[in-house]
N, C-alpha and C. Protein backbone atom coordinates (compact mmCIF):
# COMPACT_ATOMS: atom_id res chain seq x y z
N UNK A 1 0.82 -1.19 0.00
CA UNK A 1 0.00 0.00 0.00
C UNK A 1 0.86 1.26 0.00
N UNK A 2 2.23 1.19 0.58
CA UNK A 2 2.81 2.39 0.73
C UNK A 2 3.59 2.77 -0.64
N UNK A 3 3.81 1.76 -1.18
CA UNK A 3 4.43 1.73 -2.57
C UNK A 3 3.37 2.61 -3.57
N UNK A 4 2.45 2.18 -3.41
CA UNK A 4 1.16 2.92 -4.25
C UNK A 4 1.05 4.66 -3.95
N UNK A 5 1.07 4.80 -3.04
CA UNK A 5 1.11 6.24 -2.42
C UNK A 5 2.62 6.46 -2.61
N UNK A 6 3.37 6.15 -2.33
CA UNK A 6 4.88 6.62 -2.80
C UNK A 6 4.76 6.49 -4.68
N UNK A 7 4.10 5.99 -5.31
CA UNK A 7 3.99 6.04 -6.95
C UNK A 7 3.15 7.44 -7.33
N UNK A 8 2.09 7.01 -6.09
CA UNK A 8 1.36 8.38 -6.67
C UNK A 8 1.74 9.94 -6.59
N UNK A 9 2.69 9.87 -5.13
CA UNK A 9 2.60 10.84 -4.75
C UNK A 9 4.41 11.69 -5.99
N UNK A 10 4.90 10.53 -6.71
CA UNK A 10 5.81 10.47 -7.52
C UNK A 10 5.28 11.31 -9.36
N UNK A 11 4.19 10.83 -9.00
CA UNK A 11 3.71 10.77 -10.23
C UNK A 11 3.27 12.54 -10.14
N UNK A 12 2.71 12.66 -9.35
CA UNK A 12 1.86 14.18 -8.86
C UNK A 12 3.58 14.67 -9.10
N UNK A 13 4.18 14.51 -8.09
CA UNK A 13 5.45 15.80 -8.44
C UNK A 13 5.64 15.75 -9.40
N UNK A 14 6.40 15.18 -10.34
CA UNK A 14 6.96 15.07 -11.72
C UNK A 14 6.11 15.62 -12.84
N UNK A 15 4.45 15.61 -12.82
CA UNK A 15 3.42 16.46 -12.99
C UNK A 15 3.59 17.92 -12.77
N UNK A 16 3.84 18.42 -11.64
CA UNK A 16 3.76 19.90 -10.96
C UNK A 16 5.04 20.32 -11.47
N UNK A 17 6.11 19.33 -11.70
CA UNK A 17 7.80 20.15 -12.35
C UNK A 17 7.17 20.23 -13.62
N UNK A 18 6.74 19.30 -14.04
CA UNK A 18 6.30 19.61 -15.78
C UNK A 18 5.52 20.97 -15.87
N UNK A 19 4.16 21.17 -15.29
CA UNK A 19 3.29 22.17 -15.29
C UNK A 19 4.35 23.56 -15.27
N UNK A 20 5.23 23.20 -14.36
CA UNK A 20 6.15 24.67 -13.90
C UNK A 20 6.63 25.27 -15.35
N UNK A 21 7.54 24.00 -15.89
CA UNK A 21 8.06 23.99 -16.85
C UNK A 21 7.71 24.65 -17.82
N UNK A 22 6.38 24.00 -18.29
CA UNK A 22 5.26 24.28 -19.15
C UNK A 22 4.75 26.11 -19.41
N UNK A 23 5.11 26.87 -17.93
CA UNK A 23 4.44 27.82 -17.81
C UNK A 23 5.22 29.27 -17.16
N UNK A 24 6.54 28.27 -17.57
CA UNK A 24 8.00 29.79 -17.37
C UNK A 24 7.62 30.28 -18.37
N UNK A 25 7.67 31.57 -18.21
CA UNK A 25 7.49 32.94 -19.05
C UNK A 25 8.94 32.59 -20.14
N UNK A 26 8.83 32.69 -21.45
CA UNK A 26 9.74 32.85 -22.13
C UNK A 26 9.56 33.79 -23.74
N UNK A 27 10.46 34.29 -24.36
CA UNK A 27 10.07 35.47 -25.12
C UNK A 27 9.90 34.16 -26.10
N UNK A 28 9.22 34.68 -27.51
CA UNK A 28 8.41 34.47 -28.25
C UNK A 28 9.18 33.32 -29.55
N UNK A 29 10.17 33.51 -29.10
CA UNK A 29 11.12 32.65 -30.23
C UNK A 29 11.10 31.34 -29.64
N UNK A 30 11.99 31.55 -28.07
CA UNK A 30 12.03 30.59 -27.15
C UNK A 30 10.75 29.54 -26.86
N UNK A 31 9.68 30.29 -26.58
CA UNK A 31 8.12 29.76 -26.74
C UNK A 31 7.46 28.51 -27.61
N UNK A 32 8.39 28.79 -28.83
CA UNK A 32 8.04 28.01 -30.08
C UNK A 32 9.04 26.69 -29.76
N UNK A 33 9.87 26.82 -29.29
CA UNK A 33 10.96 25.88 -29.55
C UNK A 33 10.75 24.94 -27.71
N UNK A 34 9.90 25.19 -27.13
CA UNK A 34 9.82 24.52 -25.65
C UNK A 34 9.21 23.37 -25.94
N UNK A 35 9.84 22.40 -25.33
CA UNK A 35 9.00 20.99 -25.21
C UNK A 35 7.88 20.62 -24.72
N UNK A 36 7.08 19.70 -25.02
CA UNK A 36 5.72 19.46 -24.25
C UNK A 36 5.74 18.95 -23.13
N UNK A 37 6.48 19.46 -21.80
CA UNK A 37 6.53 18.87 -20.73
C UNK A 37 5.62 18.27 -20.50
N UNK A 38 4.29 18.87 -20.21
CA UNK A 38 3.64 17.95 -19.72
C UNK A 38 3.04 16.69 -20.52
N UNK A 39 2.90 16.89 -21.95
CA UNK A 39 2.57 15.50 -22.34
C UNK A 39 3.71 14.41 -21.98
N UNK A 40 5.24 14.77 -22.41
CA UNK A 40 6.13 14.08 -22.19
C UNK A 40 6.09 13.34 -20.78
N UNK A 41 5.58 13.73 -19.74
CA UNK A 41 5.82 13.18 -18.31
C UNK A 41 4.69 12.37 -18.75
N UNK A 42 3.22 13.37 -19.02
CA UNK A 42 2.63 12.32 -18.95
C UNK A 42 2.27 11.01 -19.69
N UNK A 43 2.77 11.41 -20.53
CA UNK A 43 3.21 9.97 -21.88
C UNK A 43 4.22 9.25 -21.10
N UNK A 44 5.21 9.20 -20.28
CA UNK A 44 5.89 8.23 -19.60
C UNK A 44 4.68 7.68 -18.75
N UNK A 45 4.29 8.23 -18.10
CA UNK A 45 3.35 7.74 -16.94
C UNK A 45 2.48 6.71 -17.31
N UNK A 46 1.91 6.59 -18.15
CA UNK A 46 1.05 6.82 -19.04
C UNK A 46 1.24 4.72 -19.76
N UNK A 47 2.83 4.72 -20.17
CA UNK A 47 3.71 3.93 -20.61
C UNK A 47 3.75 3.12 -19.54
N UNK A 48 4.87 3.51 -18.22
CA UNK A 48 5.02 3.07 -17.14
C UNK A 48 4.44 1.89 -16.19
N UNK A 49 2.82 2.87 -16.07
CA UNK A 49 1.62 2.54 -15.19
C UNK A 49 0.77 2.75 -15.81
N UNK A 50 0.51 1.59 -16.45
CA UNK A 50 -0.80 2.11 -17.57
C UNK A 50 -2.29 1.16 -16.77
N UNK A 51 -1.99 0.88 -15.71
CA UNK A 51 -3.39 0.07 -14.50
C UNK A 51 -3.25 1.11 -13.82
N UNK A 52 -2.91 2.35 -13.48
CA UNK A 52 -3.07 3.51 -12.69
C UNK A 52 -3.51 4.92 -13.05
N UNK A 53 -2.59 5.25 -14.23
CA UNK A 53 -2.61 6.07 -15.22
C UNK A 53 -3.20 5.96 -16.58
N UNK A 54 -4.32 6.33 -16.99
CA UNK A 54 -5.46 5.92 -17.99
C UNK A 54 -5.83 7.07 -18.91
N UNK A 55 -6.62 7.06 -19.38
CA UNK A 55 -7.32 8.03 -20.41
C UNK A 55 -8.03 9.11 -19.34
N UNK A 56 -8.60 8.99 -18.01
CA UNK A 56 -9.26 9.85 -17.27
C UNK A 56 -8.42 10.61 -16.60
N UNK A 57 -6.80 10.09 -16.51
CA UNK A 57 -5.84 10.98 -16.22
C UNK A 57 -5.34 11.77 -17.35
N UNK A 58 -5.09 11.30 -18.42
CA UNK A 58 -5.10 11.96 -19.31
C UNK A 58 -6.25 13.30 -19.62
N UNK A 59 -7.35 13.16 -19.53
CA UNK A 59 -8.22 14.20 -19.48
C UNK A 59 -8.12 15.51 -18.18
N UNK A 60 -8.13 14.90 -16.79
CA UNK A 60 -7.75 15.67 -15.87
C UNK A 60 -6.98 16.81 -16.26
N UNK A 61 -5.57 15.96 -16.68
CA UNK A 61 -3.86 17.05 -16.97
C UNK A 61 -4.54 17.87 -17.58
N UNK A 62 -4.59 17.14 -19.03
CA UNK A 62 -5.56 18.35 -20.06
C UNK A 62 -6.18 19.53 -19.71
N UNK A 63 -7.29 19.23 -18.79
CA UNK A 63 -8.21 20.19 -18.38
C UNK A 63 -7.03 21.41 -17.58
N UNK A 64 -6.49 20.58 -16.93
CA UNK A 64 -5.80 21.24 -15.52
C UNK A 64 -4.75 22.31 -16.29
N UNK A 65 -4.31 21.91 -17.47
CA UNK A 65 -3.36 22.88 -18.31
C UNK A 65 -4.06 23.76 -18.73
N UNK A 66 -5.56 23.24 -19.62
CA UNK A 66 -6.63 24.24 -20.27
C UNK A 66 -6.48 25.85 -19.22
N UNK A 67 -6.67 25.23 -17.82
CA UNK A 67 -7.04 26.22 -17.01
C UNK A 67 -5.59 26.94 -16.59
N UNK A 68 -4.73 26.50 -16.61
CA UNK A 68 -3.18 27.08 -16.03
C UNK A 68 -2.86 28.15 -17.14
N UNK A 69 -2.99 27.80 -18.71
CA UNK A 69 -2.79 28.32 -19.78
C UNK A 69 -3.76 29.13 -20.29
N UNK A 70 -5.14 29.07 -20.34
CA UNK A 70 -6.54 30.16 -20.29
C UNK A 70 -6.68 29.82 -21.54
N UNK A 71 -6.14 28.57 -22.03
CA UNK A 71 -6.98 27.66 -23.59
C UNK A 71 -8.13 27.91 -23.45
N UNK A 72 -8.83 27.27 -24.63
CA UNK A 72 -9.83 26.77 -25.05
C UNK A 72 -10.22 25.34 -23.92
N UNK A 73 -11.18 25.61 -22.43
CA UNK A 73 -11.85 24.45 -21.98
C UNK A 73 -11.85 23.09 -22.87
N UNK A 74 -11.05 22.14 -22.34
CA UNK A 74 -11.40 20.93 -23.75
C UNK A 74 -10.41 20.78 -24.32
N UNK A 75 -9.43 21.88 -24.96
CA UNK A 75 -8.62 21.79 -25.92
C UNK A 75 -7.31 20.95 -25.64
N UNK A 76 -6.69 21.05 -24.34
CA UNK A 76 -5.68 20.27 -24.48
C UNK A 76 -6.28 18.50 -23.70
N UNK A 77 -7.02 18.80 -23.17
CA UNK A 77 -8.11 17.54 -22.60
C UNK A 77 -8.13 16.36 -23.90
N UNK A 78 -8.76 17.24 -24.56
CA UNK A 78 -8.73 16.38 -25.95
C UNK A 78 -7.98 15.55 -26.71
N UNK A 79 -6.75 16.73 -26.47
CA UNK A 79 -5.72 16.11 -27.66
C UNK A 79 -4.99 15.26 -26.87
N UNK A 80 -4.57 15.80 -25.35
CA UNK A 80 -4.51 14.62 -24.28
C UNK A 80 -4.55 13.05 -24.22
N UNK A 81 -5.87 13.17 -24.49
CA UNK A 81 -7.13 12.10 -24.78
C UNK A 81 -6.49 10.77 -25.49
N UNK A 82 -6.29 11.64 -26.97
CA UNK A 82 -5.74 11.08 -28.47
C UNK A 82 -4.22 10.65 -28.23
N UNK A 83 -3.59 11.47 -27.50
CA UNK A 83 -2.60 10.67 -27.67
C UNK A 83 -1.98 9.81 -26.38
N UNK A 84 -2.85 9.94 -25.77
CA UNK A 84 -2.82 9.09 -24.30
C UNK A 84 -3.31 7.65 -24.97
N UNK A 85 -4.38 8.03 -26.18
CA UNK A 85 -4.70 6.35 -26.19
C UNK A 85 -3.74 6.10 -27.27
N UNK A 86 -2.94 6.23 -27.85
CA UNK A 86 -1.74 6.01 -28.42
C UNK A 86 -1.02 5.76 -27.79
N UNK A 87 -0.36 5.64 -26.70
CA UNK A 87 0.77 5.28 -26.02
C UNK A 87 -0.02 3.91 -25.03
N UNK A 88 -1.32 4.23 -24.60
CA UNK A 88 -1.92 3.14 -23.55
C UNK A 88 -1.88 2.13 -24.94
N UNK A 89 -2.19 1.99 -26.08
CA UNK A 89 -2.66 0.88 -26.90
C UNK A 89 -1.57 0.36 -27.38
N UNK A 90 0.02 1.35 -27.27
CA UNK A 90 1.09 0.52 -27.50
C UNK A 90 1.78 0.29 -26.21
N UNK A 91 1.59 0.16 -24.85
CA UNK A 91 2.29 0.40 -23.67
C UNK A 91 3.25 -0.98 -23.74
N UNK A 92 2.76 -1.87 -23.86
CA UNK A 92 3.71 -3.18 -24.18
C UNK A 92 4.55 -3.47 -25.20
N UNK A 93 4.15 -2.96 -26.39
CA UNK A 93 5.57 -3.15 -27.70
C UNK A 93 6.18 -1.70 -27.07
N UNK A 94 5.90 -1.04 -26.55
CA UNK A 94 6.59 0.44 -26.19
C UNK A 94 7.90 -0.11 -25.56
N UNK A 95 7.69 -0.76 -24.61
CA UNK A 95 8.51 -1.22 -23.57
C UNK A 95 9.64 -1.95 -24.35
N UNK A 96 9.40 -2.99 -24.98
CA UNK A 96 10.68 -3.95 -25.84
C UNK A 96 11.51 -2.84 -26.75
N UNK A 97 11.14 -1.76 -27.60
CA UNK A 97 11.63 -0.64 -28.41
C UNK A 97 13.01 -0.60 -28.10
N UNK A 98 13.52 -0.59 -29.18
CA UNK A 98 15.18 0.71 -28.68
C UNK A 98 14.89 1.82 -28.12
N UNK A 99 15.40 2.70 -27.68
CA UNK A 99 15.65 4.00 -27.34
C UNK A 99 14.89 5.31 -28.68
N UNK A 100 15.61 4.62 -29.54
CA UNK A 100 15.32 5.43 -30.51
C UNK A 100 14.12 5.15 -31.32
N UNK A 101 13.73 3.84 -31.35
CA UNK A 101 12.14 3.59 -31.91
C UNK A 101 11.39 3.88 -30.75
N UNK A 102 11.60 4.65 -29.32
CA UNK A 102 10.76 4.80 -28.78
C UNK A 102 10.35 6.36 -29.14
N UNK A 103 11.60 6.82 -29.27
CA UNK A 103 12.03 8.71 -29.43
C UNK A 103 10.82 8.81 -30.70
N UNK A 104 11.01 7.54 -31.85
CA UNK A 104 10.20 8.39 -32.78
C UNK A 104 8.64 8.26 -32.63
N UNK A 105 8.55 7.14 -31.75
CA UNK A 105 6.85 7.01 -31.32
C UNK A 105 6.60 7.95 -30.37
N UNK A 106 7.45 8.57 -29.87
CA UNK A 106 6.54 9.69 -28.83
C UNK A 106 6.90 11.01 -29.60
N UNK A 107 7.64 11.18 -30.88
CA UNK A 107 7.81 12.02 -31.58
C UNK A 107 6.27 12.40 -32.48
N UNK A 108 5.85 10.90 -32.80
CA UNK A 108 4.78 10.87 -34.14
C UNK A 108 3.59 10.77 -32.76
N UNK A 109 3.40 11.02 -31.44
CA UNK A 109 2.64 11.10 -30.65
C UNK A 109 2.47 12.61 -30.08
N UNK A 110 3.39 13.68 -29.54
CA UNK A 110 3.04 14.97 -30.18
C UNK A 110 3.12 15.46 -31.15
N UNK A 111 3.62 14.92 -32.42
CA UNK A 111 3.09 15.57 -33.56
C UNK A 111 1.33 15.65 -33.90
N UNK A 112 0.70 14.20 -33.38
CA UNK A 112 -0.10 14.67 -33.41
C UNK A 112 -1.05 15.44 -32.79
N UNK A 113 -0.44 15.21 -31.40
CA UNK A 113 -1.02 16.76 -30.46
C UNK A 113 -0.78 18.11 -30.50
N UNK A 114 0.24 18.03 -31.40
CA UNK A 114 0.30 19.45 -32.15
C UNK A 114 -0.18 19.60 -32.84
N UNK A 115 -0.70 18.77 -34.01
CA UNK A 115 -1.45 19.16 -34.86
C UNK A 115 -2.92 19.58 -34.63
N UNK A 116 -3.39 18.41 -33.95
CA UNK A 116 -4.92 18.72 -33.54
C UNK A 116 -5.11 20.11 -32.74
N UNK A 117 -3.77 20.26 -31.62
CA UNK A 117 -4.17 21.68 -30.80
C UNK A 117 -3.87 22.66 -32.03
N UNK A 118 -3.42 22.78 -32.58
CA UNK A 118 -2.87 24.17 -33.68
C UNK A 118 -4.25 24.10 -34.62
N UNK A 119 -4.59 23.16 -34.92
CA UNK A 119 -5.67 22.88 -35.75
C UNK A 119 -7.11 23.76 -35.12
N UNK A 120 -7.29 23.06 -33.67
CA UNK A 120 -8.60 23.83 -32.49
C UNK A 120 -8.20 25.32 -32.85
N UNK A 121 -7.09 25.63 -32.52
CA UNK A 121 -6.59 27.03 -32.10
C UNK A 121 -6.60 27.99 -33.31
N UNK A 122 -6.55 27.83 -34.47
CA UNK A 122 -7.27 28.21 -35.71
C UNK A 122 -8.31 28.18 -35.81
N UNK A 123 -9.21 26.96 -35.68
CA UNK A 123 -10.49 27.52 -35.45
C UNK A 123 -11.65 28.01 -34.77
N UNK A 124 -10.91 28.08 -33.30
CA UNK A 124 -11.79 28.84 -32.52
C UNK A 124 -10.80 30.54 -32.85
N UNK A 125 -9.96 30.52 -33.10
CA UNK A 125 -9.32 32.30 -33.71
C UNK A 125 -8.04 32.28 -32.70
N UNK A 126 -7.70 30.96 -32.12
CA UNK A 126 -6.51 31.60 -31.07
C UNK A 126 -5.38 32.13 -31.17
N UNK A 127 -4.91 31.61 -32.58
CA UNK A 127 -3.84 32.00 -33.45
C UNK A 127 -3.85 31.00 -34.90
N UNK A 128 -3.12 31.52 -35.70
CA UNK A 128 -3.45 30.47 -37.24
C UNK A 128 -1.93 29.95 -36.86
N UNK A 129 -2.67 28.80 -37.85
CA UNK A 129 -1.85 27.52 -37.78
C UNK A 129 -0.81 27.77 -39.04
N UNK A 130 0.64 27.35 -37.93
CA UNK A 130 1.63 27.43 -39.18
C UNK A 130 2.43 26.06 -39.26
N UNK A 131 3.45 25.95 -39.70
CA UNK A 131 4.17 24.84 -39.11
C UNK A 131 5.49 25.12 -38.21
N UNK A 132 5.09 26.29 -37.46
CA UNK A 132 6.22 26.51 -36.73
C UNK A 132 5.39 25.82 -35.59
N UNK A 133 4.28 25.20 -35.24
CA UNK A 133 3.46 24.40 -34.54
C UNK A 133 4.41 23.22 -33.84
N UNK A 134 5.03 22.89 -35.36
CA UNK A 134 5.62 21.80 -35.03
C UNK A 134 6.97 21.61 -34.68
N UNK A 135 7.73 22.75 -34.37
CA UNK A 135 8.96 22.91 -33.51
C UNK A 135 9.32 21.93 -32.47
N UNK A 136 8.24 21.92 -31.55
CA UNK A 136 8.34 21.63 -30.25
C UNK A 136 7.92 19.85 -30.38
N UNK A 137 7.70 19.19 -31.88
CA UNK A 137 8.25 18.21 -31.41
C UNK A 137 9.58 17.68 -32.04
N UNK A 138 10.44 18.35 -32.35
CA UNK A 138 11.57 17.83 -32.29
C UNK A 138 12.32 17.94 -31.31
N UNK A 139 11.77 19.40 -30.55
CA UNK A 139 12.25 19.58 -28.60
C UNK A 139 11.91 18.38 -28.35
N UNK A 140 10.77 18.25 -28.27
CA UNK A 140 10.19 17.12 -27.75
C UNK A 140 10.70 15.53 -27.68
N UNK A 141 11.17 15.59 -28.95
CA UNK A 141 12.11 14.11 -29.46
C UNK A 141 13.32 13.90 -28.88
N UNK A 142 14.09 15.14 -28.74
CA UNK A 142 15.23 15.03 -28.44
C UNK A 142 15.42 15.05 -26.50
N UNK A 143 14.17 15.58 -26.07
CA UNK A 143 14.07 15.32 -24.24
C UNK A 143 13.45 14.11 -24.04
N UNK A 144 13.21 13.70 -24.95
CA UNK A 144 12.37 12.25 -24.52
C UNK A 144 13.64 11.46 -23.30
N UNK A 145 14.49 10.98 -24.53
CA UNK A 145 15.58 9.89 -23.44
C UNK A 145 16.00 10.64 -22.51
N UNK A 146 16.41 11.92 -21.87
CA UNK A 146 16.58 12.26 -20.57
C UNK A 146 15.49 11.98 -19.89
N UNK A 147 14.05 12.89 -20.45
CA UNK A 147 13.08 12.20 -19.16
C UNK A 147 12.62 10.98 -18.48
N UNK A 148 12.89 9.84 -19.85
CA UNK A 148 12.50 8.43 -19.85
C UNK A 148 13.60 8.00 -18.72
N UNK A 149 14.85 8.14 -18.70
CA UNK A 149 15.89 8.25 -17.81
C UNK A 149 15.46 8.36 -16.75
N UNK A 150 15.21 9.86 -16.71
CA UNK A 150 15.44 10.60 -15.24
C UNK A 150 13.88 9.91 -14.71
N UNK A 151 12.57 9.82 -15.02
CA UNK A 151 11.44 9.19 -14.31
C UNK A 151 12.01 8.10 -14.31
N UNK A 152 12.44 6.92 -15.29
CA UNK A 152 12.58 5.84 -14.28
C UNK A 152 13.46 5.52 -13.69
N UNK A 153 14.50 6.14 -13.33
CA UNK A 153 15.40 6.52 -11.95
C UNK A 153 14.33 6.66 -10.85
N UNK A 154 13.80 7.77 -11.07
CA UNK A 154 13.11 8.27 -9.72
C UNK A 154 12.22 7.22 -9.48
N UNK A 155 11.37 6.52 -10.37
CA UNK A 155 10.40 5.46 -9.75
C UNK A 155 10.64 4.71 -9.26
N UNK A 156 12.05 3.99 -9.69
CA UNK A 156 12.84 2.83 -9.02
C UNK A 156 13.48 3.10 -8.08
């Protein structure tokens, strides 16, 4: 039982560093080029503990960013959603992967959460969609193996 609460209470921090992450002020160049912390943690998690961590956690984060960031209600919930069940439906061939066939499945996993959010965000007027959208997943590709690292250090 204490293991469970020591997972959870693991899982929540590494969450709240991501969120931080997610929501340092940075000028406008820098902005484009930041990684998806929080999908990235939570796409490990996600991988990890996939009997703990589900699609309803996936929605939560979502929401919980919607509101940290003053999105569109829904919008990152959503895309959340989509690519949470992408990683839960491969969580077992995920695991056997190289390093680097994992980098490009969580690469082609915010690409498509970039696409769909850039996509919303055009059409509710939040900003038009360019492909500088898609910057942040090659950030994204290239922090993968530190975080995959550094969480499962810390879990173990």
């Amino acid at each position: 039982m204490e293991t469970r609460a020591t997972n959870l209470s693991i899982v929540l921090f590494s969450l709240f560093v991501a969120f931080l992450l997610a929501t340092i002020p940075l000028s406008n160049t820098f902005n484009l080029l930041r990684p998806e912390w929080v999908l990235l943690v939570l796409l490990y998690w996600l991988i990890a503990l996939p009997e703990r961590i589900g699609l309803s956690s996936a929605w939560v984060v979502g929401l919980l960013l919607d509101l940290v960031e003053g999105s569109l209600l829904g919008q990152h919930a959503m895309t959340f959603v989509i690519a949470a069940f992408f990683a839960v439906s491969l969580h077992q061939q995920f695991r056997m992967f190289s390093r680097t066939q994992q980098t490009l499945l969580i690469a082609f996993a915010v690409a498509i959460y970039e696409l769909i959010d850039g996509l919303i965000a055009q059409f509710s007027g939040q900003a038009s969609f360019s492909f500088s959208f898609f910057l942040p997943v090659l950030f994204s590709a290239l922090m993968w193996p530190f975080i995959f690292t550094l969480l499962q250090r810390v879990r173990r």
